[in-house]
N, C-alpha and C. Protein backbone atom coordinates (compact mmCIF):
# COMPACT_ATOMS: atom_id res chain seq x y z
N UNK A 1 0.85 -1.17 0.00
CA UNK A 1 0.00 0.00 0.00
C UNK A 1 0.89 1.23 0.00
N UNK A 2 0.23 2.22 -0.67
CA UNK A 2 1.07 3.61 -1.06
C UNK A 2 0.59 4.70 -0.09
N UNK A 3 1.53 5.02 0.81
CA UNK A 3 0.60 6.20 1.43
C UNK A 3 1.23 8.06 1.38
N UNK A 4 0.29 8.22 0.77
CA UNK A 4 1.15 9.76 0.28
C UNK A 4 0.36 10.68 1.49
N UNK A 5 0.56 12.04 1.14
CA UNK A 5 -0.26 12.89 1.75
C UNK A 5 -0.67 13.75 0.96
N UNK A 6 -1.61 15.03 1.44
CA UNK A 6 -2.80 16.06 0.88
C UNK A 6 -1.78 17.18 1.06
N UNK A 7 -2.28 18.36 -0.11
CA UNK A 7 -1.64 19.26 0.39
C UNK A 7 -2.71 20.84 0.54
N UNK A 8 -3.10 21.45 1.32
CA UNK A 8 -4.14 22.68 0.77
C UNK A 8 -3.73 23.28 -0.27
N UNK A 9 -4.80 23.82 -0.95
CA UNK A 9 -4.18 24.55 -1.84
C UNK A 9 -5.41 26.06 -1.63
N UNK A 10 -5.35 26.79 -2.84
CA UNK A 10 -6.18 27.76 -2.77
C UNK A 10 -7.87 27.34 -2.94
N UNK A 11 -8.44 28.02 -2.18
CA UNK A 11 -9.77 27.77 -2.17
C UNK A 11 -10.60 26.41 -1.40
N UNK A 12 -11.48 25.62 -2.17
CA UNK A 12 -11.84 24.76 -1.47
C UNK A 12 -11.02 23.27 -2.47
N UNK A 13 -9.91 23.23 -2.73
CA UNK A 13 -9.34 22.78 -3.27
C UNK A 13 -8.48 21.88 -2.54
N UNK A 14 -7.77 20.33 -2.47
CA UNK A 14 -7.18 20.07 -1.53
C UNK A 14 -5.89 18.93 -3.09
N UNK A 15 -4.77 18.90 -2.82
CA UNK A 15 -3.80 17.99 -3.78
C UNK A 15 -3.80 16.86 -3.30
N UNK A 16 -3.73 16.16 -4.10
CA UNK A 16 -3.18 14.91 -3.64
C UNK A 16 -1.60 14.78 -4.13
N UNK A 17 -0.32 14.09 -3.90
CA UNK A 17 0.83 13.78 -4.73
C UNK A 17 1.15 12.56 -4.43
N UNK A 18 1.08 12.17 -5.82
CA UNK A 18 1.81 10.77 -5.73
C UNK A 18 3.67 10.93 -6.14
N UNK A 19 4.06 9.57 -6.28
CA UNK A 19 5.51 9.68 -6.18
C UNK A 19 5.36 9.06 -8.10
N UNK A 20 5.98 10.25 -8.98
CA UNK A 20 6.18 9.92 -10.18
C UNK A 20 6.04 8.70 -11.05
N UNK A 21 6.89 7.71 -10.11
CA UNK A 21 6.69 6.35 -10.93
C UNK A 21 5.81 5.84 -10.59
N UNK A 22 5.15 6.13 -9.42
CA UNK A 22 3.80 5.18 -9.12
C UNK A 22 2.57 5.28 -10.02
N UNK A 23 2.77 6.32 -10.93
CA UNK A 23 1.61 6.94 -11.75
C UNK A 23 2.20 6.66 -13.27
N UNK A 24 3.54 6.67 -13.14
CA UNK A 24 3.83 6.16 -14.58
C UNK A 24 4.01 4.73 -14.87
N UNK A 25 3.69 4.14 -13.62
CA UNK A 25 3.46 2.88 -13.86
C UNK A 25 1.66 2.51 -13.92
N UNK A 26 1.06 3.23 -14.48
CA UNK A 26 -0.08 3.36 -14.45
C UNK A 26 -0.28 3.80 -16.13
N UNK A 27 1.02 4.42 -16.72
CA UNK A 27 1.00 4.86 -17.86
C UNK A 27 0.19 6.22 -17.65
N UNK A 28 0.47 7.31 -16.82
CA UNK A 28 0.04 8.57 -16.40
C UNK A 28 1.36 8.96 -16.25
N UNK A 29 1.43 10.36 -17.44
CA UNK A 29 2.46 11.35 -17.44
C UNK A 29 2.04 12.52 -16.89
N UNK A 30 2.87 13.31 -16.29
CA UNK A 30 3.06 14.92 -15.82
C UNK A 30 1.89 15.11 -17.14
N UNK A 31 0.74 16.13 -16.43
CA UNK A 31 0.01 16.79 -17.76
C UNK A 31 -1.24 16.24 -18.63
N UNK A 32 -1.24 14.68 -18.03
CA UNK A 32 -2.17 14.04 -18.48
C UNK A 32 -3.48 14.23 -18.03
N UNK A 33 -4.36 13.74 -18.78
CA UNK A 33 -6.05 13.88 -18.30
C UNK A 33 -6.49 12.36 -17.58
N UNK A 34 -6.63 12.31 -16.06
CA UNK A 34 -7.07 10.89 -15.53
C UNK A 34 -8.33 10.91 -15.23
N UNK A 35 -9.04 9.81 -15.48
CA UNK A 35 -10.50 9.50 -15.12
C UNK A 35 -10.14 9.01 -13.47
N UNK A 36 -11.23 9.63 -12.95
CA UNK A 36 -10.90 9.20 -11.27
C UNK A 36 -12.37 8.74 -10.86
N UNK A 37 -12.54 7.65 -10.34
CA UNK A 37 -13.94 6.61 -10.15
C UNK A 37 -13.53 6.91 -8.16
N UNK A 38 -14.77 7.30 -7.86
CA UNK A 38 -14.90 7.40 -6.31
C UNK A 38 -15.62 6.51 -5.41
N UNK A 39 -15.11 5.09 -5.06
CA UNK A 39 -16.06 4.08 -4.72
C UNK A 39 -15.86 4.02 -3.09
N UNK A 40 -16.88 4.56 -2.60
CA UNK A 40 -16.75 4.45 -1.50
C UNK A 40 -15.93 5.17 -0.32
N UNK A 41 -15.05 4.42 0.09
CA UNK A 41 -13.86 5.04 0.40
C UNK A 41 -12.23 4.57 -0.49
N UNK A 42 -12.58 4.65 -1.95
CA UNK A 42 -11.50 4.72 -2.53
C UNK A 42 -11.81 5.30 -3.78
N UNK A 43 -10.35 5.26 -3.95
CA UNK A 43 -10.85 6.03 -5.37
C UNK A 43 -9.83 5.36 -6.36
N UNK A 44 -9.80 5.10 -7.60
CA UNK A 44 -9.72 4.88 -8.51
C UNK A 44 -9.09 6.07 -10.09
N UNK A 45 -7.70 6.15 -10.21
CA UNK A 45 -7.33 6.26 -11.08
C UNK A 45 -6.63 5.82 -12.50
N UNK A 46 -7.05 6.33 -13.64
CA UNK A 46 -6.75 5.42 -14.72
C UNK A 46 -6.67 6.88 -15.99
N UNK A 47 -5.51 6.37 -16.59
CA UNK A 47 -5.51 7.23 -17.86
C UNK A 47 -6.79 7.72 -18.86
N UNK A 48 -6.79 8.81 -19.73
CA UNK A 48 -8.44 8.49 -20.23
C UNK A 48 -7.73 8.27 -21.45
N UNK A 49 -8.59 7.33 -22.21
CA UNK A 49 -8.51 7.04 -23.60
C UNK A 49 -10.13 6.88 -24.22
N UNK A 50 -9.75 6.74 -25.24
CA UNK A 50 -10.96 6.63 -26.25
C UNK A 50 -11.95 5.98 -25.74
N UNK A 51 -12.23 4.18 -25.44
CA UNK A 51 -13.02 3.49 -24.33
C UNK A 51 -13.24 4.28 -23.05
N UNK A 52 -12.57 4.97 -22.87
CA UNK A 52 -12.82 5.27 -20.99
C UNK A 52 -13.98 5.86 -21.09
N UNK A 53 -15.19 5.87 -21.54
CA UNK A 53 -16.57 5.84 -20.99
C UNK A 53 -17.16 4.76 -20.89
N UNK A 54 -17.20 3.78 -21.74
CA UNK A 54 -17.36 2.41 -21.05
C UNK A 54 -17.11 1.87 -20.40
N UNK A 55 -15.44 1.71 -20.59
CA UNK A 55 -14.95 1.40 -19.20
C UNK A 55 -15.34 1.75 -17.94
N UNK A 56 -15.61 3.06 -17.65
CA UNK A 56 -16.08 3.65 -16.71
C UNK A 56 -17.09 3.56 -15.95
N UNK A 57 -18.36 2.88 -17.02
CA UNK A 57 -19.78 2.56 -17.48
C UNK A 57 -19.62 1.23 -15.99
N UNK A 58 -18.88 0.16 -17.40
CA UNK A 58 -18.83 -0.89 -16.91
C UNK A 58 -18.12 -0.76 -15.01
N UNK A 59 -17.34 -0.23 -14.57
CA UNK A 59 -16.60 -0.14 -13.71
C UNK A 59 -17.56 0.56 -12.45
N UNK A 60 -18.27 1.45 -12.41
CA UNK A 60 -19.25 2.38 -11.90
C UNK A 60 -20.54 1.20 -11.68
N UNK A 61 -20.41 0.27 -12.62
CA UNK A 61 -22.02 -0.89 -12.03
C UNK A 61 -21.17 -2.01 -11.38
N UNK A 62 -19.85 -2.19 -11.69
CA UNK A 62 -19.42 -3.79 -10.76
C UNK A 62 -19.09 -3.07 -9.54
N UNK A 63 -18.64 -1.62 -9.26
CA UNK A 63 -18.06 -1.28 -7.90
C UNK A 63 -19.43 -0.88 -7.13
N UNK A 64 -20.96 -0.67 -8.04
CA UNK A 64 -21.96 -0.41 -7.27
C UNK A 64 -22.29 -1.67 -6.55
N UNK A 65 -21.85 -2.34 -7.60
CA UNK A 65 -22.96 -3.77 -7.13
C UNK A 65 -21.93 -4.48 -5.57
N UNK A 66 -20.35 -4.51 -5.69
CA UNK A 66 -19.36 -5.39 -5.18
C UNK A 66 -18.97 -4.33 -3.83
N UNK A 67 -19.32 -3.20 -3.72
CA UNK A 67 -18.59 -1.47 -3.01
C UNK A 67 -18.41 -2.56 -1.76
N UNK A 68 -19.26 -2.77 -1.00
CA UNK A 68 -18.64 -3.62 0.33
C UNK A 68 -17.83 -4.51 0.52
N UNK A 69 -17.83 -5.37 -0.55
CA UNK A 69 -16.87 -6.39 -0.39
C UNK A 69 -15.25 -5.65 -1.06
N UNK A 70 -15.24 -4.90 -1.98
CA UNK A 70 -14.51 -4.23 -2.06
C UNK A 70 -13.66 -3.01 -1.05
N UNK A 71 -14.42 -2.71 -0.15
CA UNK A 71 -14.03 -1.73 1.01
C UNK A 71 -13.00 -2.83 2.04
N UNK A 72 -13.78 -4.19 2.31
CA UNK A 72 -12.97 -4.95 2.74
C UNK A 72 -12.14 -5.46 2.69
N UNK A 73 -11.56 -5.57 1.40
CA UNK A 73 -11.02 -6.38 0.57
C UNK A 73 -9.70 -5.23 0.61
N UNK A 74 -10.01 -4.41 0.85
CA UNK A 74 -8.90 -2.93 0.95
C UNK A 74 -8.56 -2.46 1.75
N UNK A 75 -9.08 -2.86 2.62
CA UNK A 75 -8.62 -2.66 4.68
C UNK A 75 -7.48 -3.68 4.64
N UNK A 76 -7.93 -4.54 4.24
CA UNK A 76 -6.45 -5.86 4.01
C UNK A 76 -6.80 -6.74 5.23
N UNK A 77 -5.59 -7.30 5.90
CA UNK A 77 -5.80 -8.42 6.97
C UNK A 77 -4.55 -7.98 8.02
N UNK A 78 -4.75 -7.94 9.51
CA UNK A 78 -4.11 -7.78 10.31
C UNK A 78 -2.37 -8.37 9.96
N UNK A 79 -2.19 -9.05 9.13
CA UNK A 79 -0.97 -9.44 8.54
C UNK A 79 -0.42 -8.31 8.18
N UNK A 80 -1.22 -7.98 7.31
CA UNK A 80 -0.53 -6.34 6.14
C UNK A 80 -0.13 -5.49 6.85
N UNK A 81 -0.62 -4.94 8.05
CA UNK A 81 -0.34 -3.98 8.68
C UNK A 81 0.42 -3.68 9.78
């Protein structure tokens, strides 16, 4: 697990920063446009391309339908931590 921090910014605005390669291993460059899916208590980033409304489509009904078992599934197990 990646844990970055927030930074304020102006207004009601808040940053997030990740660490460069963690996002270019995602195939996300400095400057790019990311689709960001908000499930719950996570969120979900991914490059946008041509599909990324379907994708999105599709992704937005399995995280509606799965969101709990998924929240759990992301807390992890007293091992991980």
């Amino acid at each position: 697990m990646l844990k970055v921090k927030t930074k304020n910014t102006a207004g009601n605005v808040i940053a997030v920063m990740f660490p460069a390669e963690t996002l270019q291993s995602l195939g996300i460059s400095g400057g790019d446009e990311i689709d960001v899916t908000a499930t719950g208590d996570a969120l979900i980033l991914r490059p946008v391309t041509q599909e990324s409304p379907d994708i999105q489509k599709a992704t937005e009904k399995v995280f509606s339908r799965w969101d709990k078992v998924f929240t759990e599934l992301a807390k992890g197990t007293e091992a991980d931590k």
